[in-house]
N, C-alpha and C. Protein backbone atom coordinates (compact mmCIF):
# COMPACT_ATOMS: atom_id res chain seq x y z
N UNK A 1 110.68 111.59 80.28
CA UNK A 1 110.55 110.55 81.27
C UNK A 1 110.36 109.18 80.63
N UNK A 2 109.45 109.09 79.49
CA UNK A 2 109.19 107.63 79.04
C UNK A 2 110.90 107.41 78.39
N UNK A 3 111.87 108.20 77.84
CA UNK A 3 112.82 108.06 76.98
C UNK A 3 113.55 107.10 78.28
N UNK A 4 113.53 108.20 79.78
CA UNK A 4 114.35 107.31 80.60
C UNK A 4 114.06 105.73 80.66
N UNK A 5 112.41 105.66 80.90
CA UNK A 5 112.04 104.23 81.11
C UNK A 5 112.38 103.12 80.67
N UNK A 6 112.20 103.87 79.12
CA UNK A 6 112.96 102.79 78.33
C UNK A 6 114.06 102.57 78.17
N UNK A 7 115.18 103.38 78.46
CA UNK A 7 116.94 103.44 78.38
C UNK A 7 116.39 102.05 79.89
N UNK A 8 116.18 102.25 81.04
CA UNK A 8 116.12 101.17 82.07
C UNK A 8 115.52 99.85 81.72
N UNK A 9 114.57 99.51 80.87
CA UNK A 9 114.12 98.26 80.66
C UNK A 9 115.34 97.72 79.48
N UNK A 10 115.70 98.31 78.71
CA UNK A 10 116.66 98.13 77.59
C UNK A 10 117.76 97.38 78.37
N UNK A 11 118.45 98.42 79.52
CA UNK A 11 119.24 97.91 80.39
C UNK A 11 119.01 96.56 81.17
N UNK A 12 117.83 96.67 82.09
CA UNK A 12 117.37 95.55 82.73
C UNK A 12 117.48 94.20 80.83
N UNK A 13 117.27 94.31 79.91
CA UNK A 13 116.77 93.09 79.44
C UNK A 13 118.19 92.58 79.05
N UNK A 14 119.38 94.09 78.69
CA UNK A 14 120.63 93.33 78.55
C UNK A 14 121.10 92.66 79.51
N UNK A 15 120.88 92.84 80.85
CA UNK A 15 121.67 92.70 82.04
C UNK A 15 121.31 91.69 82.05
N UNK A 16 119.84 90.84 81.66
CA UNK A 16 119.03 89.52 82.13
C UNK A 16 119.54 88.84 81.19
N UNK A 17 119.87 89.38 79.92
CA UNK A 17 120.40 88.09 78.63
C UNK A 17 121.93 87.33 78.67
N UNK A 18 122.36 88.21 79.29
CA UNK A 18 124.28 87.89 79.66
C UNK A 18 124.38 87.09 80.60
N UNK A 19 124.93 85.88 80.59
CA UNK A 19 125.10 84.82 81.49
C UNK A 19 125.77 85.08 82.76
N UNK A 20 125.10 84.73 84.03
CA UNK A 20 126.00 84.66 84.94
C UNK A 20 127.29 83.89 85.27
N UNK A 21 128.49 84.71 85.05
CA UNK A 21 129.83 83.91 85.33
C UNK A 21 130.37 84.48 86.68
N UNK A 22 129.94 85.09 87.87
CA UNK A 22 130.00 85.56 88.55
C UNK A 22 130.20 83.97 89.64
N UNK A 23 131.11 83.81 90.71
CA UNK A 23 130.94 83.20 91.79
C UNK A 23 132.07 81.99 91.15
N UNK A 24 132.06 80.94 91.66
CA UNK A 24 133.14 79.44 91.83
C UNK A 24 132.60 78.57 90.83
N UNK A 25 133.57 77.82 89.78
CA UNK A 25 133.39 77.16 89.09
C UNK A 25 134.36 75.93 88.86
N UNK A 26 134.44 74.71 89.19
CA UNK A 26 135.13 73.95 89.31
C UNK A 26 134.94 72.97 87.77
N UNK A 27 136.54 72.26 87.69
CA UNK A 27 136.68 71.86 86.08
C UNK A 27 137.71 70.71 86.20
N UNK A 28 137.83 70.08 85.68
CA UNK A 28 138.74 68.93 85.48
C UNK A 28 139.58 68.81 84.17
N UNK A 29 140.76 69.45 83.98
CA UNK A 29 141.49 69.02 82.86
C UNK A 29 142.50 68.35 82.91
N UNK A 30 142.76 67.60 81.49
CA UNK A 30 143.61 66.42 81.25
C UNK A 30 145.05 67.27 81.35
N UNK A 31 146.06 66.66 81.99
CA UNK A 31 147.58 66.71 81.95
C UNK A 31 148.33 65.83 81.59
N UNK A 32 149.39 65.64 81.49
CA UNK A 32 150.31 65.17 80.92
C UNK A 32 150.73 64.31 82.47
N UNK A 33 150.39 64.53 83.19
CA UNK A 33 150.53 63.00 84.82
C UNK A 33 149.06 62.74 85.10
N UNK A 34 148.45 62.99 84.04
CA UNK A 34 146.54 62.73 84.61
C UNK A 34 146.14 63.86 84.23
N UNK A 35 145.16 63.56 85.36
CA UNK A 35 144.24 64.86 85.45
C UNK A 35 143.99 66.00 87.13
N UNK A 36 143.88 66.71 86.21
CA UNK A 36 143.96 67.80 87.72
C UNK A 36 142.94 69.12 87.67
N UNK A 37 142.46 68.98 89.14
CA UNK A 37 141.14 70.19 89.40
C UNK A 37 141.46 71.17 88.96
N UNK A 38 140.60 72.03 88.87
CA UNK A 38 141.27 73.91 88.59
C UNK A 38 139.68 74.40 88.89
N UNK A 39 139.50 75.77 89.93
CA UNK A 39 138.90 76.27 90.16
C UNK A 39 139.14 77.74 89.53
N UNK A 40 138.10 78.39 88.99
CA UNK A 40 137.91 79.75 88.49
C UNK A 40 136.94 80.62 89.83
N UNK A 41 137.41 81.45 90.18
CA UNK A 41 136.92 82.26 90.91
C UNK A 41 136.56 83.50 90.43
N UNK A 42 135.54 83.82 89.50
CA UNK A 42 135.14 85.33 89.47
C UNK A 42 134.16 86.17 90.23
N UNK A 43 134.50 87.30 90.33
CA UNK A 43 133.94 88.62 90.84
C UNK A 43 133.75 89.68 89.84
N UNK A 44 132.88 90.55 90.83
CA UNK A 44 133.06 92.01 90.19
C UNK A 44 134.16 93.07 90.99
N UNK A 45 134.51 93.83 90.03
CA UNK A 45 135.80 94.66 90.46
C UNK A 45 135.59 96.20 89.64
N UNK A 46 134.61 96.68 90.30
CA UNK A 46 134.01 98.08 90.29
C UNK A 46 133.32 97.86 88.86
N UNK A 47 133.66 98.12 87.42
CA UNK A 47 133.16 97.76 86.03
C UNK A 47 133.05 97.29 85.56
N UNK A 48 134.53 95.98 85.96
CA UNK A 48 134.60 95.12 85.41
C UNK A 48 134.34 93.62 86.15
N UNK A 49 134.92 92.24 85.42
CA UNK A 49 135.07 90.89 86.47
C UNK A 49 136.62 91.02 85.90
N UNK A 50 136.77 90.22 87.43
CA UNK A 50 137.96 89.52 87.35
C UNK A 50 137.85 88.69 88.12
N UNK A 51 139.27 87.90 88.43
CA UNK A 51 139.23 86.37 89.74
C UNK A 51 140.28 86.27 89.57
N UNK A 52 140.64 84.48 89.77
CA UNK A 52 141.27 83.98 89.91
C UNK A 52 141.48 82.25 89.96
N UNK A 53 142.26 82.50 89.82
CA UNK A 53 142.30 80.61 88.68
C UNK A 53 143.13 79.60 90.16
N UNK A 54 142.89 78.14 90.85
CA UNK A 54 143.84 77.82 91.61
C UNK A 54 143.34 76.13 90.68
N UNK A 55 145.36 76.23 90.83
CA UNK A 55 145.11 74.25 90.51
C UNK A 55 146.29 74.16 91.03
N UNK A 56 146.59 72.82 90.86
CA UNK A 56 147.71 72.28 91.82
C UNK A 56 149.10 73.06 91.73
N UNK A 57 149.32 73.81 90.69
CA UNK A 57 150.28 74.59 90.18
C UNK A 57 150.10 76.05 91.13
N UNK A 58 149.24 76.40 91.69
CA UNK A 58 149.30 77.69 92.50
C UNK A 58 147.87 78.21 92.23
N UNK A 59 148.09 79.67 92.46
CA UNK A 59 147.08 80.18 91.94
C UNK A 59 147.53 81.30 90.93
N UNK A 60 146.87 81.97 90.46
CA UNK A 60 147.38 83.16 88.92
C UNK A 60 145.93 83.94 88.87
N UNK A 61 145.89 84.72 88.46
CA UNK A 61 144.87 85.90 87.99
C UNK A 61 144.16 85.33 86.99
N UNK A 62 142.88 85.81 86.88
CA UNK A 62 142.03 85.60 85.90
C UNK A 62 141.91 87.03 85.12
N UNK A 63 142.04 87.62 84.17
CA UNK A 63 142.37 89.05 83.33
C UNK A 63 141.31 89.06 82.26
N UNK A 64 140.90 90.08 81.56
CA UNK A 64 140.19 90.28 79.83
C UNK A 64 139.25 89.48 80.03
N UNK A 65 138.28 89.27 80.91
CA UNK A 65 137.02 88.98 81.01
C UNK A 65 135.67 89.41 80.35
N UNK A 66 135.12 88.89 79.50
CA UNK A 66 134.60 89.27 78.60
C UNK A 66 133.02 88.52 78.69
N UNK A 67 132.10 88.75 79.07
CA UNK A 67 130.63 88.26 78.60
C UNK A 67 129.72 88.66 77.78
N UNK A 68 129.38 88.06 76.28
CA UNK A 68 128.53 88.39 75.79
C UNK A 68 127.09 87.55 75.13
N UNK A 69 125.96 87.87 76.04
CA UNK A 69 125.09 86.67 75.88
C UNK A 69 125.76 85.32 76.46
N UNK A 70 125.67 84.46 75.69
CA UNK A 70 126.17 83.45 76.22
C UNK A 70 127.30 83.02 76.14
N UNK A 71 127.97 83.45 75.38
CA UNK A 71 129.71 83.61 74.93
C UNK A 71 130.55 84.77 76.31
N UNK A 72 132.07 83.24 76.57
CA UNK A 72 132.55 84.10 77.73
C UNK A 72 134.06 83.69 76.92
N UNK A 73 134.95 84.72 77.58
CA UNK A 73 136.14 84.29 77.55
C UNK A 73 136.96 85.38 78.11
N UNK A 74 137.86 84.69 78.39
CA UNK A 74 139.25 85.34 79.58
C UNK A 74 140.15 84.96 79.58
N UNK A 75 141.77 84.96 80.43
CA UNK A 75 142.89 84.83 80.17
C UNK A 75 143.30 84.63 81.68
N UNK A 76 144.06 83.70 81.73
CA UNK A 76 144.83 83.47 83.10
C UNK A 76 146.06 83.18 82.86
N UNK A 77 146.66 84.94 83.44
CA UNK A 77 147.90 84.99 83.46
C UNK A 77 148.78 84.47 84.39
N UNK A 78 149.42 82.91 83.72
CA UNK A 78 150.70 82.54 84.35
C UNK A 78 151.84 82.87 84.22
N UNK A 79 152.31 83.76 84.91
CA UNK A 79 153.54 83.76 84.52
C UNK A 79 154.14 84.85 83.23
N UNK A 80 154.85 83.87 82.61
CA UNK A 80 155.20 84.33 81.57
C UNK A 80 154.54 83.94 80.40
N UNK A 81 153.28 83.44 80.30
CA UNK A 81 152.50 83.48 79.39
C UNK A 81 151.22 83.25 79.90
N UNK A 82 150.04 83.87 79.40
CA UNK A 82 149.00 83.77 79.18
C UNK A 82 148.11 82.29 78.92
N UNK A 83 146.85 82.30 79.25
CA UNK A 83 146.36 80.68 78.76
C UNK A 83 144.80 81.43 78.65
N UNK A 84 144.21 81.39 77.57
CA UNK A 84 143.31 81.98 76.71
C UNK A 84 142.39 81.10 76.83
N UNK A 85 140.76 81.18 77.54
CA UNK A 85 139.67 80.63 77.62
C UNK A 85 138.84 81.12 76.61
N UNK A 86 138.39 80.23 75.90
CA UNK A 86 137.03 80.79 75.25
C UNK A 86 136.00 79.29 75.03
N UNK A 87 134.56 80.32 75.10
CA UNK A 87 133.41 79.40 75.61
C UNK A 87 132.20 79.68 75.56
N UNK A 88 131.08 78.65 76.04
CA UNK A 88 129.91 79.26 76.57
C UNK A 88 129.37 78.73 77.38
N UNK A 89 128.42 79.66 78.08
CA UNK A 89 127.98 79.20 79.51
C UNK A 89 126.65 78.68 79.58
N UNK A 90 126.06 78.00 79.94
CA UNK A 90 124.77 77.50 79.56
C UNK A 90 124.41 77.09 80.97
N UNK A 91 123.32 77.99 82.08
CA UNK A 91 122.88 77.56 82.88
C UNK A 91 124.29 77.07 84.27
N UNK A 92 124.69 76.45 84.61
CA UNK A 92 125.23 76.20 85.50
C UNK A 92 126.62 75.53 84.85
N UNK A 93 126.70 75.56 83.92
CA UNK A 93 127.97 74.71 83.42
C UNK A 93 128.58 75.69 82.22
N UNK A 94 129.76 75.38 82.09
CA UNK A 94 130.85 76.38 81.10
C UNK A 94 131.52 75.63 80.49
N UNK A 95 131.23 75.62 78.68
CA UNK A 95 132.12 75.04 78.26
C UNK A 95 133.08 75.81 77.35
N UNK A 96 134.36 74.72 77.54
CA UNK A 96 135.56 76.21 77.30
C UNK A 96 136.76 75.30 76.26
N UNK A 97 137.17 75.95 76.03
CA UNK A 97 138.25 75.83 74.56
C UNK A 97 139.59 76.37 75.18
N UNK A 98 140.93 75.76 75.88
CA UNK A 98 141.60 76.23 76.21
C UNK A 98 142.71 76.49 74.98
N UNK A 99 143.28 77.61 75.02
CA UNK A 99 144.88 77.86 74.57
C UNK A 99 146.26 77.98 74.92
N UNK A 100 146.70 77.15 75.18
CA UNK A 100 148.05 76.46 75.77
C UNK A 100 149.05 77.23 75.23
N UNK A 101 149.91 78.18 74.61
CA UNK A 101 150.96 77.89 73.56
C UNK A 101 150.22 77.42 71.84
N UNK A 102 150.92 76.43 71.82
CA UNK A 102 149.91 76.12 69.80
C UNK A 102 148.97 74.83 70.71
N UNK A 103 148.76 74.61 71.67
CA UNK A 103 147.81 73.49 72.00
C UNK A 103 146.72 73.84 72.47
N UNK A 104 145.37 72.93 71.85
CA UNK A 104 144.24 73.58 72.28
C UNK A 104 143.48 72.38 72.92
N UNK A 105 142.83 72.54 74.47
CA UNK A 105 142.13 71.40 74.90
C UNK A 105 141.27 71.78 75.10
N UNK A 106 140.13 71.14 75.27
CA UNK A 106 138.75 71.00 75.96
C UNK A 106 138.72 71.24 77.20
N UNK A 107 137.48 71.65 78.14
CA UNK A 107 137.36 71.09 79.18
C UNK A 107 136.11 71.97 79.98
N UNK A 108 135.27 71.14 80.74
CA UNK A 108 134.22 71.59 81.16
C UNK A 108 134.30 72.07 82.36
N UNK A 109 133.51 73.23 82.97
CA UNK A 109 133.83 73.44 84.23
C UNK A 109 131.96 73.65 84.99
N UNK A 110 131.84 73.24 86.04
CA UNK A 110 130.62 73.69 86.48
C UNK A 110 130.27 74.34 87.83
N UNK A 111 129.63 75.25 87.53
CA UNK A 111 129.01 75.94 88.74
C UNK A 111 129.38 75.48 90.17
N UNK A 112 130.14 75.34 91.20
CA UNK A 112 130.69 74.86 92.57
C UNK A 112 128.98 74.83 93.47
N UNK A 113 128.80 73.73 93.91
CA UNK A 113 127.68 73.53 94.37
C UNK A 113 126.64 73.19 93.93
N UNK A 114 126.69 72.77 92.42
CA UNK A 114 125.80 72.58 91.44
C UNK A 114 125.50 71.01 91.22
């Protein structure tokens, strides 16, 4: 019984250390005619997260969702290629490292309602 207890607090302390990326996160990145919104929408999807990405271009899937501690990263598949997030989340805000093709931009996104 104590073996279980502790397999559950072990659990509870990982579950508390991994950042919440769960719910709406709104971001502003630079384009090539300006700049333009992009919302990340994640959920849970039985084991895993997934979502979904909308900017003025449509919307596309959010895929390979990954949280560890404070390090996140994922992939939003457009199309015929992929665009590779990696980051970290700190409290209500996400900062992320995009992968374009060979181009890599910045760009911050924060918590929707925050």
């Amino acid at each position: 019984m104590k073996i279980f207890r502790l397999l559950l607090i072990a659990l509870f302390v990982v579950s508390a250390s991994a950042a919440d990326i769960l719910g709406k996160w709104k971001a502003t990145a630079a384009g090539p005619d300006g700049s333009m919104e992009i919302e990340f929408n994640f959920k849970n999807a039985g084991d895993k997260i997934t979502g979904t990405s909308t900017s003025p271009m449509g919307e596309a899937p959010i895929t390979d969702v990954k949280v560890e501690g404070d390090k996140v990263s994922f992939i939003v598949d457009v199309g015929d290629f992929k665009i590779m997030h990696k980051g970290t989340i700190s409290g209500d805000e996400m900062k992320l490292k995009v992968d374009i093709g060979d181009q890599t931009m910045e760009m911050t996104a924060r918590r929707a309602g925050s």
